[in-house]
N, C-alpha and C. Protein backbone atom coordinates (compact mmCIF):
# COMPACT_ATOMS: atom_id res chain seq x y z
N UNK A 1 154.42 98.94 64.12
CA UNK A 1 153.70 99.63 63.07
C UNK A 1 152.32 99.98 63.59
N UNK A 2 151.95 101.40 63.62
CA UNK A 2 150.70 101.56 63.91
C UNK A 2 149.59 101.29 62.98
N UNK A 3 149.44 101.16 61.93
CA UNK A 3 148.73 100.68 60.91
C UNK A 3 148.95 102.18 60.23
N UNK A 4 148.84 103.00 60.05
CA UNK A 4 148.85 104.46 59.53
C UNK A 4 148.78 104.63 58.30
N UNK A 5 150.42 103.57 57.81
CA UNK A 5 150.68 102.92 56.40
C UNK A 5 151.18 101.88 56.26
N UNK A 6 151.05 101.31 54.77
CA UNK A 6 151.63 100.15 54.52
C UNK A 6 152.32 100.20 53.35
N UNK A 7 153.66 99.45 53.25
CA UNK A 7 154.62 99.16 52.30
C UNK A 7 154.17 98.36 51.43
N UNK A 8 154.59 98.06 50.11
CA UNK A 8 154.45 97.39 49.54
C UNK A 8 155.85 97.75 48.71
N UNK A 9 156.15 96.93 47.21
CA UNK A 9 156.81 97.28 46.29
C UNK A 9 156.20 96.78 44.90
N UNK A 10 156.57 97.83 44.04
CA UNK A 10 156.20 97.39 42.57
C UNK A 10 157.35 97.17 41.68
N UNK A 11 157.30 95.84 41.17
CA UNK A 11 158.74 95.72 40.45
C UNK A 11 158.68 95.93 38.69
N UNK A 12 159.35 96.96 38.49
CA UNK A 12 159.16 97.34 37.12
C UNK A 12 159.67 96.61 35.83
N UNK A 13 159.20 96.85 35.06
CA UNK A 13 160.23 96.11 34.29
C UNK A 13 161.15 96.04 33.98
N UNK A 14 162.00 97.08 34.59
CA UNK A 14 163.93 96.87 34.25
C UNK A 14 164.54 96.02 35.66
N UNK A 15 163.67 95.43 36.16
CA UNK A 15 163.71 94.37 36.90
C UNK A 15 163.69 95.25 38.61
N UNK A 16 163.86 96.86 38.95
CA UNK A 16 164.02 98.01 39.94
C UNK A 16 162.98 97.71 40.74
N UNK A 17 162.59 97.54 42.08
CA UNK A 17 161.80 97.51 42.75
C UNK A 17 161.73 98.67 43.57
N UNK A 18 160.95 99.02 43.11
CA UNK A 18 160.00 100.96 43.95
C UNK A 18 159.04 100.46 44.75
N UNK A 19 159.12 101.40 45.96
CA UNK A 19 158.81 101.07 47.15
C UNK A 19 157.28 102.04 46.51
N UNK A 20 156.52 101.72 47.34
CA UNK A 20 154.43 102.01 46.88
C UNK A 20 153.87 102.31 48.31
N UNK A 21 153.81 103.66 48.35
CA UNK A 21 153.41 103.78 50.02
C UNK A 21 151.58 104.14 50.09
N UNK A 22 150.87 103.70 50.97
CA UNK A 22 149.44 103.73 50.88
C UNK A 22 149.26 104.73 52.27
N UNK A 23 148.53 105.36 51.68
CA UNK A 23 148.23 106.39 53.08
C UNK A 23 146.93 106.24 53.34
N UNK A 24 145.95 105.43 54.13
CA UNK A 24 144.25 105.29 53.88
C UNK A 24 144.21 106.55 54.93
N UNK A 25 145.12 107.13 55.63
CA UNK A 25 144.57 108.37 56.75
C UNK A 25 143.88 109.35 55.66
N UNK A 26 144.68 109.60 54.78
CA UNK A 26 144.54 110.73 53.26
C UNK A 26 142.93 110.21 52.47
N UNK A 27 143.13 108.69 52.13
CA UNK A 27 141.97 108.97 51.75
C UNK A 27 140.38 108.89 52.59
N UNK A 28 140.53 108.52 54.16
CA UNK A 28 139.82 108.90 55.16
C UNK A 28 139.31 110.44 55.17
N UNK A 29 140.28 110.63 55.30
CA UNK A 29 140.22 112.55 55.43
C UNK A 29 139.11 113.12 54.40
N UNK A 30 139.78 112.40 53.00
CA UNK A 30 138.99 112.82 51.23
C UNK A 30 137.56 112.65 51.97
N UNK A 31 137.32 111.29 52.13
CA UNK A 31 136.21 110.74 52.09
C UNK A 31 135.25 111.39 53.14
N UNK A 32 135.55 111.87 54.43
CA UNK A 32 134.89 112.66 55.18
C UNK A 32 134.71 113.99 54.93
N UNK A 33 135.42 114.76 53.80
CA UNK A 33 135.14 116.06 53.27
C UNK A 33 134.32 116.05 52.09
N UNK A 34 134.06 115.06 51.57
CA UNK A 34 133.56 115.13 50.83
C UNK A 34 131.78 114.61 51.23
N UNK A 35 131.92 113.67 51.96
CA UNK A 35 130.91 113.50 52.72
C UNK A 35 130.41 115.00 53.94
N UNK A 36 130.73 115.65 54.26
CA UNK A 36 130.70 117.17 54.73
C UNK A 36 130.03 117.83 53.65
N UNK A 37 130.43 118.00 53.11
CA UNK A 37 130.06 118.86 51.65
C UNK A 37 128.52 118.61 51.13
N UNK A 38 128.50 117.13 51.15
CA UNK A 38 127.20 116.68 50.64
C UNK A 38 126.08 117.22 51.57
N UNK A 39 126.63 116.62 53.05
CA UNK A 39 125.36 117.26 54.43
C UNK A 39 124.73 118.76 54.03
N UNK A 40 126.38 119.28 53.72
CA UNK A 40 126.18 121.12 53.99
C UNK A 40 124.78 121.31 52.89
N UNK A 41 124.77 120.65 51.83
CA UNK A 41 124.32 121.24 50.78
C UNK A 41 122.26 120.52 51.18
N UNK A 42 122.68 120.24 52.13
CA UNK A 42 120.63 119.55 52.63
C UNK A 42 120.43 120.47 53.44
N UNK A 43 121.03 121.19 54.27
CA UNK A 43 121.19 122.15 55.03
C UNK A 43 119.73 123.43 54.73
N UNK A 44 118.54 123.75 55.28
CA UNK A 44 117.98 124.36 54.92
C UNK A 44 118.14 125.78 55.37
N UNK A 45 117.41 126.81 54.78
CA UNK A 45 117.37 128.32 54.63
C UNK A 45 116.32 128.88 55.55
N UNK A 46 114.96 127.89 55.40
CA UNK A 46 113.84 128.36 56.23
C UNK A 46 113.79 128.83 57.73
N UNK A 47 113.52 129.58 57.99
CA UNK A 47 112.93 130.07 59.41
C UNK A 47 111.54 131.35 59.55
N UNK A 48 111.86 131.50 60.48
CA UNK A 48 110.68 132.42 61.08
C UNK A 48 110.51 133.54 60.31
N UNK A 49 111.12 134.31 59.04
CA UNK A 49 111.52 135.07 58.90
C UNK A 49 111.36 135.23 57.10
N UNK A 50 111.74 134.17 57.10
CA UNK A 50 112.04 133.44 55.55
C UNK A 50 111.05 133.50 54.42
N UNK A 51 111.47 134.26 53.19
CA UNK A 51 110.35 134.57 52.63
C UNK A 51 110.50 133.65 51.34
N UNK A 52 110.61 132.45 51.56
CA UNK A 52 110.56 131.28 50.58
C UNK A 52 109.72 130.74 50.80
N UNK A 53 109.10 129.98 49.73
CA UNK A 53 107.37 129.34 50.04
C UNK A 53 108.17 127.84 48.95
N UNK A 54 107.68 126.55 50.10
CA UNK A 54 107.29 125.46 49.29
C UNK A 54 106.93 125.31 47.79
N UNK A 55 107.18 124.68 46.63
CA UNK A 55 106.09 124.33 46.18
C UNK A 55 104.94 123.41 46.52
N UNK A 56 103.75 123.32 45.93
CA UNK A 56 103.11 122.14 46.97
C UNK A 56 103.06 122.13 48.04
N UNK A 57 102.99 122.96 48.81
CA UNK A 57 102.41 122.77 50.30
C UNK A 57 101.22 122.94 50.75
N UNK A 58 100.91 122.56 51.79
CA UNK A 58 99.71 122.79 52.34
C UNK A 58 99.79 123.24 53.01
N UNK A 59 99.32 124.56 53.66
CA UNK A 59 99.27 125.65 54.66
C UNK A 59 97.95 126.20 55.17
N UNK A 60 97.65 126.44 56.40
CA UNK A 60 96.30 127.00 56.32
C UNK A 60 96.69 128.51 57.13
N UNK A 61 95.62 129.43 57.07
CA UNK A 61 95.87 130.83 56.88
C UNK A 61 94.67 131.48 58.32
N UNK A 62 95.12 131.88 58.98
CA UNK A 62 93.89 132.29 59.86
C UNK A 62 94.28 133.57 60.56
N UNK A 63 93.22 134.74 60.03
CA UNK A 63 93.33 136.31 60.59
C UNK A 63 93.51 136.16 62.03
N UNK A 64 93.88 137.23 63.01
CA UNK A 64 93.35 138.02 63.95
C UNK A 64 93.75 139.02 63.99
N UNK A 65 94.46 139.43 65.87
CA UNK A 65 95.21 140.62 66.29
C UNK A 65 96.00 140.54 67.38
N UNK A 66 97.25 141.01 67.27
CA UNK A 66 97.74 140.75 68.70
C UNK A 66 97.55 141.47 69.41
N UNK A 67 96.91 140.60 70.36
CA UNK A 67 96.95 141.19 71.81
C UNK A 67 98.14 141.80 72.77
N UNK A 68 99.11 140.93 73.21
CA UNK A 68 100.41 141.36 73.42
C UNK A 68 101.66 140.95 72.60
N UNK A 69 102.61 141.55 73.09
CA UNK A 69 104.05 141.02 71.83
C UNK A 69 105.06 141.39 73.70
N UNK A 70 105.53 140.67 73.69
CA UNK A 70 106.71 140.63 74.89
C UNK A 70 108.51 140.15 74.41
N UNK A 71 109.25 141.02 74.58
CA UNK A 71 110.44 140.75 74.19
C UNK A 71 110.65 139.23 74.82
N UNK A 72 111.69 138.70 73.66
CA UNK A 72 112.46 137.21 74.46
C UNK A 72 114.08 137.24 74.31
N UNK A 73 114.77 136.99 74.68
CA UNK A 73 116.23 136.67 74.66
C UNK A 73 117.54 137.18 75.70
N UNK A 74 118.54 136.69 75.81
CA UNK A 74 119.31 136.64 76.95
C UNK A 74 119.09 138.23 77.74
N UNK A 75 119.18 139.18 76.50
CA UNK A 75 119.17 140.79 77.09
C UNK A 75 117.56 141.16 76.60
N UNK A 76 117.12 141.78 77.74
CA UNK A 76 116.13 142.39 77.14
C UNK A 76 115.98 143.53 76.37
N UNK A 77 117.24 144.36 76.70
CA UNK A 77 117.27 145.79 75.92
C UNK A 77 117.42 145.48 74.76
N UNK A 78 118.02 144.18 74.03
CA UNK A 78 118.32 144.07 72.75
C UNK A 78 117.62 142.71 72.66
N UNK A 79 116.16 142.66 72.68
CA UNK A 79 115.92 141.28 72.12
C UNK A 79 116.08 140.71 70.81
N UNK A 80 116.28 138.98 71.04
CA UNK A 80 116.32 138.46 69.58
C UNK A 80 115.16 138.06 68.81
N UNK A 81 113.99 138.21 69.37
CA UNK A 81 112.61 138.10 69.17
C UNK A 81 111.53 138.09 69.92
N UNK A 82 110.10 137.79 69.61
CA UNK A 82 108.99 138.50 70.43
C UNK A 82 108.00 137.28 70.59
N UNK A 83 107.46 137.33 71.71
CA UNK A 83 106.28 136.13 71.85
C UNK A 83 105.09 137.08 72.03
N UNK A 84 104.16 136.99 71.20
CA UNK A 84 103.36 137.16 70.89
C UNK A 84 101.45 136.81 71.24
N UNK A 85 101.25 137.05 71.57
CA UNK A 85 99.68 136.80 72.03
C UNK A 85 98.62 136.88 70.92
N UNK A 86 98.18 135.97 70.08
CA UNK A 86 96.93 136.34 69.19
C UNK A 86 95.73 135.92 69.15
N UNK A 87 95.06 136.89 69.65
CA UNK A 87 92.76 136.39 69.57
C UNK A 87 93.13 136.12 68.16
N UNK A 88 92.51 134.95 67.13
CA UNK A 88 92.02 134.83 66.18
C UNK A 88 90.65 135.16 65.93
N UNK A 89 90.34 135.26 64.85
CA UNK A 89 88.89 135.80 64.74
C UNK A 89 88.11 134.90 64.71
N UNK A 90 88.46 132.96 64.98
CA UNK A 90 87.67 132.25 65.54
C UNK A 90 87.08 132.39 67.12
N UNK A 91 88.15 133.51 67.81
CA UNK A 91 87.78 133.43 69.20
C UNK A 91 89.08 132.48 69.80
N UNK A 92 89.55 132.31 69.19
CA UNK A 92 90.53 130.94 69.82
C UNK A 92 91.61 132.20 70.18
N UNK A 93 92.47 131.74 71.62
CA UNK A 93 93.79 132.74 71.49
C UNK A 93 95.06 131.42 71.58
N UNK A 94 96.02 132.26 70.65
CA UNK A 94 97.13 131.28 70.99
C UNK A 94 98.27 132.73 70.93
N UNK A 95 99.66 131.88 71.53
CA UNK A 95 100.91 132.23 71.78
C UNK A 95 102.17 131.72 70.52
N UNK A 96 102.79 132.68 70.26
CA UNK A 96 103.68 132.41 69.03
C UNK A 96 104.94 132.88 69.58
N UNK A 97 106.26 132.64 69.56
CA UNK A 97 107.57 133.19 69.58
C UNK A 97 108.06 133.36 68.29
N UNK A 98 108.59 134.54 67.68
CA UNK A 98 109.03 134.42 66.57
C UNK A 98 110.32 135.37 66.48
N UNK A 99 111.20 135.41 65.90
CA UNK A 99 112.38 136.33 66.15
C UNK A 99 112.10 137.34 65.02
N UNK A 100 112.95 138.12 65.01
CA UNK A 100 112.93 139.38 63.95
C UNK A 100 112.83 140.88 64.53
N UNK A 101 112.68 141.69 64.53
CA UNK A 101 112.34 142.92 64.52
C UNK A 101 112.21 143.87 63.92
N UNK A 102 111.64 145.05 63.76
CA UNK A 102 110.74 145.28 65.08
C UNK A 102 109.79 144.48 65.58
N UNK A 103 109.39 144.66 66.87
CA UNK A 103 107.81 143.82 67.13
C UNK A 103 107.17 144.54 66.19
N UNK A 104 105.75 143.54 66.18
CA UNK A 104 104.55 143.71 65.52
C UNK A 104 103.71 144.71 66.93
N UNK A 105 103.23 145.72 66.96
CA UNK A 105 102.17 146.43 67.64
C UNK A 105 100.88 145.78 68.10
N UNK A 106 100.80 145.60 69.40
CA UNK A 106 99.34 145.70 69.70
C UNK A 106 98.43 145.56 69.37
N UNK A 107 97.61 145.29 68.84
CA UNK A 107 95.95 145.72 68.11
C UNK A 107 96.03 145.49 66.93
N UNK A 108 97.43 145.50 66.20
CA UNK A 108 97.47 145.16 64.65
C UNK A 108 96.91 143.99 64.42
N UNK A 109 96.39 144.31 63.69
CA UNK A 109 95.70 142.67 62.64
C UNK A 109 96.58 141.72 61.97
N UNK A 110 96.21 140.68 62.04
CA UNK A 110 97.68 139.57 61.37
C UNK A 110 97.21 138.83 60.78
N UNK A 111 98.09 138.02 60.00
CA UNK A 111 97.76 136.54 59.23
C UNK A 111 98.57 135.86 59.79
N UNK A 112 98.41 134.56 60.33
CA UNK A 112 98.66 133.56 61.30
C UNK A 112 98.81 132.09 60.06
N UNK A 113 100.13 132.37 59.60
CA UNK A 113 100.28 131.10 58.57
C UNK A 113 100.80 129.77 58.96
N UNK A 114 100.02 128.23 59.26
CA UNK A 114 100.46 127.61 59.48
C UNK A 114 100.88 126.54 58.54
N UNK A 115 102.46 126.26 58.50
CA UNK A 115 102.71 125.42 57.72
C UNK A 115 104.31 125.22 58.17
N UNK A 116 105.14 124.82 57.34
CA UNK A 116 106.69 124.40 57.63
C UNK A 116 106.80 124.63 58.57
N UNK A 117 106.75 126.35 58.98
CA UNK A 117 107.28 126.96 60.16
C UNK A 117 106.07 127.78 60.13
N UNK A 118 105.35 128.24 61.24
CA UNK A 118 104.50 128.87 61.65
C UNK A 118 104.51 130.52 61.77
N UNK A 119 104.06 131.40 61.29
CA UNK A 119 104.53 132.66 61.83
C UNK A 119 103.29 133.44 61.57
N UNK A 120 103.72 134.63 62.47
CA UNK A 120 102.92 135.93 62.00
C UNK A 120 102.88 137.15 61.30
N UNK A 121 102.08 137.52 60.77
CA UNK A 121 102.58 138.57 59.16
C UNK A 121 101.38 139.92 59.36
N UNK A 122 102.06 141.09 59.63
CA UNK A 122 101.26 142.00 59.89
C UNK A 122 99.90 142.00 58.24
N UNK A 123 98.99 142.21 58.49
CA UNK A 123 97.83 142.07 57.25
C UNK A 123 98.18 143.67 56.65
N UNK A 124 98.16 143.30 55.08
CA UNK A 124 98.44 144.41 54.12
C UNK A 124 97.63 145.56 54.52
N UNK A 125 96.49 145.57 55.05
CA UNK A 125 95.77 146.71 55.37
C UNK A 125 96.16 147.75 56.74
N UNK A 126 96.84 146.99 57.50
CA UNK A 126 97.55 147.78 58.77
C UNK A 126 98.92 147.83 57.89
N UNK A 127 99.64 147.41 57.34
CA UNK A 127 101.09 147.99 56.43
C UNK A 127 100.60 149.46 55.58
N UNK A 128 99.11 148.98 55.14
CA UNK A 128 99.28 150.58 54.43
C UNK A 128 98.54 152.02 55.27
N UNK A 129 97.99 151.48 56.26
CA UNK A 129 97.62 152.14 56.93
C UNK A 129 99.07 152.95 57.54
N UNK A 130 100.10 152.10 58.07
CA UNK A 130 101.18 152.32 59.17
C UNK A 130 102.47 153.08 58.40
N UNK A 131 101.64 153.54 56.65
CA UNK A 131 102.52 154.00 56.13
C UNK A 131 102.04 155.64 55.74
């Protein structure tokens, strides 16, 4: 017997003994799909891209402009996103990778939001300008 199942019998009351088969593989199986199900549902939405905001968070917000934007991913003719170069208007420069497209342009002005996930957001005044 591999353990798989086990016999038993239940004897009824017209004195008939019925055989009672236990399958724990079946309720193994239950129990790991259902445990699946639960994971899937913690599973978050957020990324680089993602226009869902925390409640309660704390985020801090800091202008500049990018300097450069350089394709990233296996092909370059079709990148999956852009690393980015930004002077802040503290003077500080930092480097961002973020996916999406199109790139952000050159010289455009940005908001540099740091929080969950970090990203860069062309500033409403170059959107209405670029329109």
């Amino acid at each position: 017997m591999d353990g798989s199942s086990f016999s038993s019998s239940i004897t009824t009351t017209a004195g008939l003994s019925v055989p009672m088969i236990v399958r724990p593989k079946k309720a193994y199986a239950m129990a790991f799909a259902a445990f699946a199900l639960v994971l899937a549902g913690c599973a978050s939405g957020f990324g680089a891209n993602s226009q869902e905001a925390s409640v309660n968070f704390v985020s801090r917000v800091e202008d500049g402009a990018v300097l450069a934007s350089t394709p990233v991913g296996a092909n370059p003719a079709a990148p999956t996103g852009f690393l980015y170069t930004v002077r802040l208007s503290s003077g500080e420069l930092i480097s961002l990778a973020q996916d999406g497209r199109p790139a952000i342009a050159d010289g455009v002005p940005v908001v540099v939001e740091y929080g969950h996930v970090t990203r860069i957001v062309p500033q409403a005044a170059a959107l209405v300008g670029a329109a």
